[in-house]
Structure formats: C-alpha cells, structure tokens
Protein backbone atom coordinates (compact mmCIF):
# COMPACT_ATOMS: atom_id res chain seq x y z
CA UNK A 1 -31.53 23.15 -20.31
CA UNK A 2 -30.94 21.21 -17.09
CA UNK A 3 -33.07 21.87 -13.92
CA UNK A 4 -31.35 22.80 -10.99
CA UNK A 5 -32.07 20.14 -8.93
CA UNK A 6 -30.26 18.08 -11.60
CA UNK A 7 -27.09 20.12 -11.98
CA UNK A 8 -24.27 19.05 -9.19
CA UNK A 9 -23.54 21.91 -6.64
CA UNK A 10 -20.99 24.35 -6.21
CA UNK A 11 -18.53 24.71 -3.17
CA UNK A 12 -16.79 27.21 -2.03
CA UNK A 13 -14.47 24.61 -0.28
CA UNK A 14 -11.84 22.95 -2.23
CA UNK A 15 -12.02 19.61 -2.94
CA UNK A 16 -8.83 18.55 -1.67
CA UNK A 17 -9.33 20.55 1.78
CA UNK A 18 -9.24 18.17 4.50
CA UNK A 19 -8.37 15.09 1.94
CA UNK A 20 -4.47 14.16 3.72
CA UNK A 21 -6.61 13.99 6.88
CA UNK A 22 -8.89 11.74 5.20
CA UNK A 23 -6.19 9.90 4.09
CA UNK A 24 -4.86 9.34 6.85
CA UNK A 25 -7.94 8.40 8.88
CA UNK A 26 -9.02 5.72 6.05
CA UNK A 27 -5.28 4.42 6.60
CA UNK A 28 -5.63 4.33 10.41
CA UNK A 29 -9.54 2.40 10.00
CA UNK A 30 -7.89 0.17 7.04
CA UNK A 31 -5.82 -1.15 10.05
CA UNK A 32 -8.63 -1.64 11.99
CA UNK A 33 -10.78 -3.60 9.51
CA UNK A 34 -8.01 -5.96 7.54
CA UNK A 35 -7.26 -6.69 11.14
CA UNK A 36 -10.59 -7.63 12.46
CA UNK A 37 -12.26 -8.97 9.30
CA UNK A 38 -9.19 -10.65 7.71
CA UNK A 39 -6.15 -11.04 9.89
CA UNK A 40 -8.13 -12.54 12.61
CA UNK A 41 -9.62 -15.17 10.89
CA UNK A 42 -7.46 -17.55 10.56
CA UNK A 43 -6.47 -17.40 14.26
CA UNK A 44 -9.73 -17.73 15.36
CA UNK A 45 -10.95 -20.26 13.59
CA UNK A 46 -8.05 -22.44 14.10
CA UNK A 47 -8.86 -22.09 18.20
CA UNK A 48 -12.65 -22.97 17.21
CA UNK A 49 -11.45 -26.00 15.57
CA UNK A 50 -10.00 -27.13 18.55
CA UNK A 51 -12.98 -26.62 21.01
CA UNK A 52 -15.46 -27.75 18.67
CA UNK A 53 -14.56 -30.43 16.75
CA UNK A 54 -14.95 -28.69 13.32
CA UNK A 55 -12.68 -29.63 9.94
CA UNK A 56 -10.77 -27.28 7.98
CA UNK A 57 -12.81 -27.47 5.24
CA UNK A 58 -15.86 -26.70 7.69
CA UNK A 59 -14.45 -23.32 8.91
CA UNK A 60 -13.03 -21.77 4.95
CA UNK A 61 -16.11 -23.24 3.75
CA UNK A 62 -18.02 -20.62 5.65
CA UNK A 63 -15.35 -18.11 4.30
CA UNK A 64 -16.31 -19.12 1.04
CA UNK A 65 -19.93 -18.65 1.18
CA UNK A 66 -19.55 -15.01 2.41
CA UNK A 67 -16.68 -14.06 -0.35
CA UNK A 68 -18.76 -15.28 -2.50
CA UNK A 69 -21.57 -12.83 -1.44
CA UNK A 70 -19.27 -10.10 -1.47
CA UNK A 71 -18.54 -10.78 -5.06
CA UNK A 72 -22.56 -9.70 -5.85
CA UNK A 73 -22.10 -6.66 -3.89
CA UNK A 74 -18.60 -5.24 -5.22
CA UNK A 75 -20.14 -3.45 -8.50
CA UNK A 76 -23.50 -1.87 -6.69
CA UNK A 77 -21.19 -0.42 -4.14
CA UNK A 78 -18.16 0.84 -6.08
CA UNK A 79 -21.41 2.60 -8.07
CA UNK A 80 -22.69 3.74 -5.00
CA UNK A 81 -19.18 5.50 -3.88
CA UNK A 82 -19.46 6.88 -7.01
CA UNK A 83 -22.36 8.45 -6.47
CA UNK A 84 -21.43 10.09 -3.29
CA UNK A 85 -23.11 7.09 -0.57
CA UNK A 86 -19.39 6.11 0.54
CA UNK A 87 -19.78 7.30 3.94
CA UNK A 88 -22.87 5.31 4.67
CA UNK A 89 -21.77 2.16 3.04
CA UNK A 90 -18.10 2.52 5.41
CA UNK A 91 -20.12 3.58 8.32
CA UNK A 92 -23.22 1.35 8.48
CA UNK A 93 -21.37 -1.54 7.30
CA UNK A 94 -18.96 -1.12 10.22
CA UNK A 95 -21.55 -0.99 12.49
CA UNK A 96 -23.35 -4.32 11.24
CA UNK A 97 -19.65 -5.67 11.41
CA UNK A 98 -19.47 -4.95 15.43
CA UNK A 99 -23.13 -6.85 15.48
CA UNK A 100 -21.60 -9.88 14.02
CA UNK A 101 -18.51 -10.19 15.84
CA UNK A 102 -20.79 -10.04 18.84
CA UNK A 103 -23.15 -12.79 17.22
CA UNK A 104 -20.09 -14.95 16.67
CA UNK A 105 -19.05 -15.31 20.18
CA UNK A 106 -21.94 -17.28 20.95
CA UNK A 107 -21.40 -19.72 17.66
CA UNK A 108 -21.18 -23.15 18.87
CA UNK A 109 -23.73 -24.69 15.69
CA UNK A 110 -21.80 -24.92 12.18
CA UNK A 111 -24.72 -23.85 10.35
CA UNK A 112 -25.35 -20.55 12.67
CA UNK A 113 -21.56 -20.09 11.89
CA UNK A 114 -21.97 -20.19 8.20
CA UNK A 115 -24.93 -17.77 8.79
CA UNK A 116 -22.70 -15.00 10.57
CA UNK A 117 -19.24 -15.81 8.55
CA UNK A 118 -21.22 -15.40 5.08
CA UNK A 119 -22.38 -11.63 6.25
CA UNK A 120 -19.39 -10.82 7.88
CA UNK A 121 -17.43 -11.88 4.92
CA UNK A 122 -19.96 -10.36 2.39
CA UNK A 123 -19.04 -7.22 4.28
CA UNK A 124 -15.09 -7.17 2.67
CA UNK A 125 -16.50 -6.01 -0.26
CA UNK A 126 -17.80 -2.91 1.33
CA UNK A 127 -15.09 -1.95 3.79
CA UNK A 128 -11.43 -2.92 2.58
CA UNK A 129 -9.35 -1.09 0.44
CA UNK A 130 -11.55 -1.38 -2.67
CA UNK A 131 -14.10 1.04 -1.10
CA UNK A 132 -11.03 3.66 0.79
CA UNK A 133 -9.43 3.64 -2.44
CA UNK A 134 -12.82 4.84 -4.52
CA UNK A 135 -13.79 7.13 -1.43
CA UNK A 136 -10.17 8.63 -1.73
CA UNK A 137 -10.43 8.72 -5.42
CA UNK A 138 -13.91 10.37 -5.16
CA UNK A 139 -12.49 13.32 -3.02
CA UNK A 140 -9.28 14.27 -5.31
CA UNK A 141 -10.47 12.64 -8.51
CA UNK A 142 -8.57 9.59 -9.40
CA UNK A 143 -6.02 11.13 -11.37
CA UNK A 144 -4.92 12.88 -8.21
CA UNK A 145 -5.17 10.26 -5.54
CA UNK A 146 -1.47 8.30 -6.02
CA UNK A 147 -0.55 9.97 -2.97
CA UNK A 148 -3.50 9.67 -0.81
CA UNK A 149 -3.50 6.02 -1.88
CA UNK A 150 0.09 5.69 -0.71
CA UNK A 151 -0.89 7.49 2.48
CA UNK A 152 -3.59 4.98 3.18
CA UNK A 153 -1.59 2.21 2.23
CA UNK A 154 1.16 3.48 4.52
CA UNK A 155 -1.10 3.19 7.12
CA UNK A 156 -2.71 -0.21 6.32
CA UNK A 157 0.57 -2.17 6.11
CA UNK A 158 0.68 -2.30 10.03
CA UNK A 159 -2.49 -4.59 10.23
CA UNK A 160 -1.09 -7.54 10.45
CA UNK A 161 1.82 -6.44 12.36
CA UNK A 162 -0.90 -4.86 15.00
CA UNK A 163 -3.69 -7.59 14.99
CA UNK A 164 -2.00 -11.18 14.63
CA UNK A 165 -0.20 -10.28 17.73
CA UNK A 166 -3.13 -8.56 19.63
CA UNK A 167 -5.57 -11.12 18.80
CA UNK A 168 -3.20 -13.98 19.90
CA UNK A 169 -2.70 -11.91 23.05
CA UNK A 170 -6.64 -11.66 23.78
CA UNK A 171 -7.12 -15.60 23.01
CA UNK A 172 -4.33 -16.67 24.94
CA UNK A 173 -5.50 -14.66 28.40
CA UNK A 174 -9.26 -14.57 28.00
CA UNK A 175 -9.88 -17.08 24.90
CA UNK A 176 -11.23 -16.85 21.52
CA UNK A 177 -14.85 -15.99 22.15
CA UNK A 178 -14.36 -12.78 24.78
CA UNK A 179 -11.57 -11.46 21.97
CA UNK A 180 -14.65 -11.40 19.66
CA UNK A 181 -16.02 -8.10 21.63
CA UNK A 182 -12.78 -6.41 21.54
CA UNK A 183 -13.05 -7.03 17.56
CA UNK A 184 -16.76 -5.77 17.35
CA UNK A 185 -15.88 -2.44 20.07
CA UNK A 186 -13.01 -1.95 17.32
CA UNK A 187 -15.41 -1.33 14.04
CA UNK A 188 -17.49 0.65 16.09
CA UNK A 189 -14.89 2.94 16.72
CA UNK A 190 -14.41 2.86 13.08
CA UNK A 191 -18.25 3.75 12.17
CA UNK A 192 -17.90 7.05 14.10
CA UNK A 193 -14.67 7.57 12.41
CA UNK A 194 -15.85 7.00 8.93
CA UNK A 195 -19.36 9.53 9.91
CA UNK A 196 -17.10 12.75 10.84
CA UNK A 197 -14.18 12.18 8.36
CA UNK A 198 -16.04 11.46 4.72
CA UNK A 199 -17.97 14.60 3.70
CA UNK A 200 -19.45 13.65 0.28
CA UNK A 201 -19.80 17.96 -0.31
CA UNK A 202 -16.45 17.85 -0.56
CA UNK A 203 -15.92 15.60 -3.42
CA UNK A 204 -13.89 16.27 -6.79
CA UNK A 205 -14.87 13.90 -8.72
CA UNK A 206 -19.02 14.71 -10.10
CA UNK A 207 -18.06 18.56 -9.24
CA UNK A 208 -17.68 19.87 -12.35
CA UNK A 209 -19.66 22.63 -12.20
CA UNK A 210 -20.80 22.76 -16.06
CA UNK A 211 -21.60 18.97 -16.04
CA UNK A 212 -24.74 17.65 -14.36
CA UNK A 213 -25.04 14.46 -12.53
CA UNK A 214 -27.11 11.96 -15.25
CA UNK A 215 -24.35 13.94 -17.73
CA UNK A 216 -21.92 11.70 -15.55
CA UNK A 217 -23.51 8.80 -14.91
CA UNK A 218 -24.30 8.35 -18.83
CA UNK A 219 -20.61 8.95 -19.08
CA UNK A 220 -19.77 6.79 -16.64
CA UNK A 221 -22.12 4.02 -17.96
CA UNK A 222 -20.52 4.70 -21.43
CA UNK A 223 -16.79 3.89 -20.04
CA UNK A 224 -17.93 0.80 -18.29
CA UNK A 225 -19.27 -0.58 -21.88
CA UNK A 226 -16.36 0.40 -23.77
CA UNK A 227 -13.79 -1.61 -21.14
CA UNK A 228 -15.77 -5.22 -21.48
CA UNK A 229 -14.77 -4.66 -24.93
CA UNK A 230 -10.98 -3.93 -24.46
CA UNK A 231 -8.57 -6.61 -24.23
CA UNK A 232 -5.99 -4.96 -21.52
CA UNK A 233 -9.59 -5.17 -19.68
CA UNK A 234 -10.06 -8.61 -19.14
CA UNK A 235 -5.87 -9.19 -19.35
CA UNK A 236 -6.10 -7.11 -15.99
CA UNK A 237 -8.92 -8.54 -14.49
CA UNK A 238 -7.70 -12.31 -15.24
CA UNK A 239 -4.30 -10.95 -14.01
CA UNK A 240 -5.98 -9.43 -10.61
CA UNK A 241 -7.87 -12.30 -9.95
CA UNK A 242 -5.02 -14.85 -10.10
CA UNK A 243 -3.09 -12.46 -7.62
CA UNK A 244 -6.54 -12.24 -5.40
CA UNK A 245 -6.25 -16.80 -4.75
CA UNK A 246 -2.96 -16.22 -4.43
CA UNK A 247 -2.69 -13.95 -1.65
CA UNK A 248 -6.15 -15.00 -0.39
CA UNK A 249 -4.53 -18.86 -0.12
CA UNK A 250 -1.69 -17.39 1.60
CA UNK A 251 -3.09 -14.99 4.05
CA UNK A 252 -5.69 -17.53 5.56
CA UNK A 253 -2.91 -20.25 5.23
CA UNK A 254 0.38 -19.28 5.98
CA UNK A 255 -0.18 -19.32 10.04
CA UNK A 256 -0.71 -23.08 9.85
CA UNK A 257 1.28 -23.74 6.97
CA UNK A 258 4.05 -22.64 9.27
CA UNK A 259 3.38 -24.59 12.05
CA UNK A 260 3.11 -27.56 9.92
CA UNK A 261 6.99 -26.97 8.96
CA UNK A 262 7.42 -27.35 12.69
CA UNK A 263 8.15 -23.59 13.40
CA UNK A 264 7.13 -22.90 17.17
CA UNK A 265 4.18 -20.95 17.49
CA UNK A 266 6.02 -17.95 19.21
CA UNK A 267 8.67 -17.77 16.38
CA UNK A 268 5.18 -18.12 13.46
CA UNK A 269 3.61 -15.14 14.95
CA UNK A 270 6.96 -13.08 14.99
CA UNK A 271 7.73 -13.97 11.37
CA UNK A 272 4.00 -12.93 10.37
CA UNK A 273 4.60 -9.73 12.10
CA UNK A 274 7.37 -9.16 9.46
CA UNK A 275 4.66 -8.50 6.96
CA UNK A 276 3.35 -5.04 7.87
CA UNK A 277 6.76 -3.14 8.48
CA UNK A 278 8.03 -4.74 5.20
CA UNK A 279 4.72 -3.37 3.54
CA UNK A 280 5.35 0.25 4.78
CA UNK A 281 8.86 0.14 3.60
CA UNK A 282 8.09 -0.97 0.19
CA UNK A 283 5.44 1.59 0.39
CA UNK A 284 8.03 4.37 1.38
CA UNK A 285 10.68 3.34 -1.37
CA UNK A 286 8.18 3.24 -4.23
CA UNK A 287 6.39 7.14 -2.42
CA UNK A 288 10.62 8.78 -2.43
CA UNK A 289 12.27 6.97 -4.88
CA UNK A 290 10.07 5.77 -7.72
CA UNK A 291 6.97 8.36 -7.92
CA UNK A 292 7.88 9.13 -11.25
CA UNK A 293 7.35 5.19 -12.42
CA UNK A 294 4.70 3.81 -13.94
CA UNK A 295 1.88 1.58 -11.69
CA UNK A 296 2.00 -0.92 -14.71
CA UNK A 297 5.97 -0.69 -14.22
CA UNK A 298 6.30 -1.52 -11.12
CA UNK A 299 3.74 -3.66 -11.29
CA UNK A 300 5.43 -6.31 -13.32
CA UNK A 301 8.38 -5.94 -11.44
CA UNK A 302 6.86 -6.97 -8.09
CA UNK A 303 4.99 -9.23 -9.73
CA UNK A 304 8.13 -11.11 -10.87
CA UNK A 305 9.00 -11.90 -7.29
CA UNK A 306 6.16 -13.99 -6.37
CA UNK A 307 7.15 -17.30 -7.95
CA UNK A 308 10.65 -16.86 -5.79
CA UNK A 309 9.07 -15.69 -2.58
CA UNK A 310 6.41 -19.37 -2.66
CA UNK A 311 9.15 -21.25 -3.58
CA UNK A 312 11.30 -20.80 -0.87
CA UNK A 313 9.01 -21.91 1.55
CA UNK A 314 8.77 -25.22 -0.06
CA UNK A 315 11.68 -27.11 1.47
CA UNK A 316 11.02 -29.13 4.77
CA UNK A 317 12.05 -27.38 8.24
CA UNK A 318 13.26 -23.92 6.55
CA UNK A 319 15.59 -21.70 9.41
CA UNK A 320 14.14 -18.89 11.21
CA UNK A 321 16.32 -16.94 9.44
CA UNK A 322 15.07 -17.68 5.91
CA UNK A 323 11.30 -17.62 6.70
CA UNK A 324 11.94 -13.88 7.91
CA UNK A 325 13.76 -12.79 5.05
CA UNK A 326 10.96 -14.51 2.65
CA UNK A 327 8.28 -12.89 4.49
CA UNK A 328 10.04 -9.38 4.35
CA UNK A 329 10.65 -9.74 0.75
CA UNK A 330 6.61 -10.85 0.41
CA UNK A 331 5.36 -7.80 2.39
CA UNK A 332 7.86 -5.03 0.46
CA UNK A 333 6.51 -6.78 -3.11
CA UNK A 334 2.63 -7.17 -1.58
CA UNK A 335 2.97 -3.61 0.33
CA UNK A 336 3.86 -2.04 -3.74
CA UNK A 337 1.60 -4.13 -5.36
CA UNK A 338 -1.60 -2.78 -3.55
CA UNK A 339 -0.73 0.58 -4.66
CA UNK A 340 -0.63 -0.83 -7.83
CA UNK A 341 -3.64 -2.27 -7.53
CA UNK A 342 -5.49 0.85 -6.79
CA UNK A 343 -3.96 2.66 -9.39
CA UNK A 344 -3.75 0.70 -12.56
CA UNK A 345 -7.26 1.56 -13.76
CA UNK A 346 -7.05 5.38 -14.33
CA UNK A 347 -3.50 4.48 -16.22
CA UNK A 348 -4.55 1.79 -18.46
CA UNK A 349 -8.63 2.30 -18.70
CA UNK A 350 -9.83 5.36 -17.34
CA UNK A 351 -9.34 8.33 -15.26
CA UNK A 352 -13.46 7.85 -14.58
CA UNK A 353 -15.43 5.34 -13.06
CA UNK A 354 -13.72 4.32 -11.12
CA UNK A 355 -15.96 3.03 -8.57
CA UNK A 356 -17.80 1.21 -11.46
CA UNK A 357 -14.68 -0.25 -13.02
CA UNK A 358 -13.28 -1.44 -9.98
CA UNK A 359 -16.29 -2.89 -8.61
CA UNK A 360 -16.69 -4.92 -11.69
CA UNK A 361 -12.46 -5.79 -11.39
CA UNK A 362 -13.02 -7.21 -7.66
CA UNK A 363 -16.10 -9.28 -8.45
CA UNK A 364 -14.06 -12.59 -9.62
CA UNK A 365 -11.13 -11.17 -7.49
CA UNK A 366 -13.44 -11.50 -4.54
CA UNK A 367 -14.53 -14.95 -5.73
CA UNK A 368 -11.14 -16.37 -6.23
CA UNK A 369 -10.69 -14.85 -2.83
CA UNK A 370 -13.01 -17.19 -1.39
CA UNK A 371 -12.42 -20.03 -3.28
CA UNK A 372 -8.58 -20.18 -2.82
CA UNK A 373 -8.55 -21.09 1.04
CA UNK A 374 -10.92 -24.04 0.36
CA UNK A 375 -9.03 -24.98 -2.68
CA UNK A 376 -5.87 -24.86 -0.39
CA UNK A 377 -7.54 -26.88 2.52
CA UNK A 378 -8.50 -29.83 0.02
CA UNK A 379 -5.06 -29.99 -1.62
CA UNK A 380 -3.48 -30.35 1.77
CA UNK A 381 -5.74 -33.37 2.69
CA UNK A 382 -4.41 -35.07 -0.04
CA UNK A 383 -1.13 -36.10 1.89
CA UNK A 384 -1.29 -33.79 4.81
CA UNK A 385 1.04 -31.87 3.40
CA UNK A 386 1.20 -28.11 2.26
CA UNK A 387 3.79 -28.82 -0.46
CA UNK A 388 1.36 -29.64 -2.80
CA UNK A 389 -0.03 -25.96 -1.86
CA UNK A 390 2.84 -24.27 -2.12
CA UNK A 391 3.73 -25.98 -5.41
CA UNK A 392 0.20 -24.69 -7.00
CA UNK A 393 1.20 -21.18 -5.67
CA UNK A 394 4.32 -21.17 -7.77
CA UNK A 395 2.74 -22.21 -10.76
CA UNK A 396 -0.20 -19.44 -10.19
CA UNK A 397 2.37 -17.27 -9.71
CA UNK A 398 3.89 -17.55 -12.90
CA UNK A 399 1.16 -17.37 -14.60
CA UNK A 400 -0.06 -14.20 -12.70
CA UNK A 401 3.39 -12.23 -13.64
CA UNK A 402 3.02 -13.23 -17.42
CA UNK A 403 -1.04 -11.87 -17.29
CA UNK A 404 -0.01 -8.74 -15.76
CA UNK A 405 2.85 -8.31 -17.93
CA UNK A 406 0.83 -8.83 -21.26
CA UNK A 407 -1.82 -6.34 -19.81
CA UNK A 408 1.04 -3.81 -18.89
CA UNK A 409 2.60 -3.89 -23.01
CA UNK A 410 -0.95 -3.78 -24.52
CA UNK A 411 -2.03 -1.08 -22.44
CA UNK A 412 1.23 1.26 -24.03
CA UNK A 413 -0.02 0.06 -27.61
CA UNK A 414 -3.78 1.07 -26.32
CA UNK A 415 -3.56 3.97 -23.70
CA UNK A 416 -7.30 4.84 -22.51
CA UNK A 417 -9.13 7.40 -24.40
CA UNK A 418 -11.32 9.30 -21.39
C-alpha cells in the first residue's frame, strides 16, 4: 500500500485542456530562441571577427566548448521534464539566457568570450526543441503529441526567416553589440511566456491515477536499460548524430559559405530567408497529406535528399536562381525531418520516457553539434575553400540516409514492447 503523498494526483481538468494553446505558444518562443541562441550566431560573430581581430577557429571554438556542455546536461533535463520541472528549466534558463546576451555585449577578451559562449551554448540543451517537444509530450502523452509537435514545428520554421533578417537589420543601424540587448529583452519575454503557459497539474503523462510516481520512474528507469541494449537504439542514435554535424556544419556555415561563392550579401540573406517558409510548407504537406505515414517513412525519404541538396552547392559561382531552389528543397526536407525527429522514439522504442530517452539520443547529437562547425572551419583553411566542406557533407550525408534507413527496417522486424 502506497502513501498518499507518493501516489500522483487527480484532476478534474483534462489533460489536453489548454495543450493547442501550449502548442502554439512553445511554437511562437521556439522562434524566439533558435533565433537568438542559434540563428544569430553566426552573424554576430562574423561582425566580431571583423572589429576584433579574432580567427574562425577562435569564435566556433567557443561554440564548441558550450555544445559540449550542453551534451552533460541533455539526459538530467529530459529526466527532469519528465518529472514535471519543465517549466522551470524553460523559464529560468531563459532568463539566465537574457543575462548573457547582456554580458556579451561588453566581450572584447577571447577568454571572457569563451566564458559567456560556453553557458549560453550549454543552455541549447535546455531550451530548443528537445525540451518543447518532451514538455509537449508530457502534457498529451507522447503517443498523442504528433500534432502538437507539428503545431510547434509550424511555428518554429519562421526563425530563421524572422531573425537572420532582423538581426542583420539591428547590426547594420546600431551594430553588433547594442543588437545583443534586443536578443536578451527577447528571452525575457519568453521566461514570462514559458511561467503562465506550462502548468505541470495539467500533465498526461505520470497521471495515471492507479500508478504512483516511483511506480513510473522504476518503469521509466527499466525502458532506458532495455534501449542501450537494442540495436535500432544505437542505429538511431548514430543515425541522429550524423544528421546533428550535418546540419550543425551547415547552419553556422552556410552564411559565409555563400559569400565565399561570391553571392552579394543582400542576395545571401534573401536566400537564407528561404529556409523557414520552405520548413512550414513541408510541415503543412506532411500535417494534410501524409498524417497517416509512418515518422520512420518519411524519415528515410527526406533523408534521401540530403546528399542532392550539398551537392549542388558545390560548383563555383552557382545562379541566384539555383541557390534558392536548393535552399527551398533543404528547408521542406529539414522542416519534415524535425518532426521526425521528435517522433521516432515512441514508434520505434517507446511510447515512455521519453524525456529520458531523448535526453540520452541528443547527448552525442549535441556533441557532434559542436564539433561540426570547428571541424568545418579547419577543413576550409586547408585551401580556403569550402569545397572540401561541402564534399565531407555529401559523404556524411550518405552515410546518414543508409543509418537511418537500417534503423527504420529493424525497427518493423523489432517494434517496441512498452
């Protein structure tokens, strides 16, 4: 017999009341943060470069250090979202974000930089997608959250599309430093957001009434053994972190990588604005037209695409015209693949856990993450060139679609048990 201070409370409220707001809001702040945390980056640091005298191995090398610390922190927190702390992880860890970007306008020391960039980046691990997604998932139960996902998703695609633009905007007429505070007044904004719209007591996931809490964890804990021992387990997470350095080398990369093919600036940041419209439409198809498909289906299919998409940006000088039509084609397949992403556990591990199974999932994702720019940066010293880059994406690309594949026909032969 279970005390009753260890038996998980009843609600009167249904779970799922209030959760398309939710959705929606977690959408609207995923915007906010992939724009201000990741987006930005690269345009910043690029102007920082050019006051101060720093290398591009300098700057990613600071990105590194805080990936690298937000690989050690992606398994305590998808474990704490689990356990019903996701609204003070998003909301405190929004706020210290706003306290950094403040710190970092006054950066003019490398090392005080790699102080401030290996926080702020430590913080990606507590308040991108990885930690919506299980906050989501918490509310409707993962089994139920394809279409809150999508919602959020929906949402998110418009960061780049909002923030490469608005962040160019703020350095051009007031420079790099004062665009900082606009970027800290931002996650602030987000913090109160994340305080009003995540109410733990409505959760589905821990709320079954005849289960008690340390009844789920052990569960839970039980799950988490059982998938280090499954092969579509490690197939997936090999898979997941191949696609993490790729996109990783791209997002921080392709801004310069463009203006190294000699595409004006003005026409660079129109062509990255392609991205986030292309996502939402690839997120719309696959929400009207396939929700009947498999993740692990359209998964591979995406998937297949990648090798193309890096590949065409290989040739010297490539038109206008074809560096739009590449970019759409790498925001529909990206925009479908983060769905994916956030789905493929409950259909080929679990429908539980999923906090704890992602978290362990994003901790070499999150490292490849960080090491991928870096690794980029040093392969384009060898010739200054980002051929040999985009060469190494193909071949990572391939190798990522034939990973992801194997996982998806194992998992048929193998479908999860709990």
């Amino acid at each position: 017999m279970t005390s009753s201070g260890d038996t998980v409370p009843q609600h009167s409220s249904s779970p799922n009341k209030g959760a398309l707001g939710l959705a929606r809001f977690l959408g609207i702040a995923q915007i906010c943060s992939y724009g201000t945390i990741y987006y930005a980056f690269p345009l910043i640091v690029l102007a920082m470069q050019q006051e101060l005298g720093w290398s591009k191995a300098d700057v990613y090398g600071a990105l590194t250090v805080g990936l690298l610390l937000a690989a050690g922190l992606a398994y305590p927190v998808g474990v704490a979202i689990d356990r019903g702390f996701g609204r003070h992880v998003l909301c405190f860890c929004s706020v210290i974000a706003a306290l950094l970007f403040v710190a970092w306008s006054y950066v003019s020391n490398l090392f005080v930089f790699y102080v401030i960039a290996a926080a702020m980046g430590s913080l990606q691990a507590a308040i991108l997608y990885e930690s919506a997604f299980a906050v989501l998932a918490r509310r409707v139960g993962p089994q139920h959250s394809r279409a809150g996902i999508t919602t959020i998703t929906l949402w998110a695609g418009f960061a780049s599309t909002v923030f490469i633009p608005l962040e160019q905007f703020l350095m051009d007429g007031w420079g790099w430093r004062a665009s900082l505070w606009v970027l800290a007044g931002v996650n602030l904004v987000c913090a109160a957001g994340y305080w009003h719209w995540v109410k733990p007591e409505l959760d589905a996931v821990h709320a079954s009434h005849s289960v008690t809490k340390a009844e789920n964890i052990a569960r839970d804990k039980s799950i988490v053994h059982a998938a280090l021992r499954n092969t579509v387990f490690w197939l997936l997470l090999i898979a997941l972190t191949v696609y993490s350095m790729v996109f990783s080398i791209f997002t921080y990369h392709m801004y310069p990588m463009l203006l190294d093919k000699q595409i004006p600036t003005g026409e660079v940041v129109f062509a990255l604005s392609i991205i986030g419209p292309a996502q939402v439409l690839g997120r719309i198809i696959i929400s009207r037209f396939a929700a009947r498909v498999s993740m692990r289906t359209l998964g591979s299919i995406m998937l297949s695409l990648f090798p193309f998409i890096f590949a065409a940006f290989i040739p010297d000088s490539p038109g206008f015209m074809l560096v739009a039509i590449v970019f759409a084609a790498y925001g529909l397949a990206n925009g479908v693949f983060t769905i994916v992403r956030a789905q493929v556990v409950p259909e080929m591990l679990s429908k539980h856990a999923y906090g704890a199974l992602n978290g362990l999932i994003t901790i070499p994702t999150i490292v490849a993450r960080a090491v991928g720019p870096v690794i980029a940066a040093w392969l384009w010293a060898v010739d200054q060139s980002y051929d040999i880059v985009l060469i190494a994406q193909v071949g990572a690309a391939v190798l990522l679609a034939m990973l992801f594949w194997a996982a998806n026909i194992r998992s048929r032969s193998h479908p999860p048990s709990l």
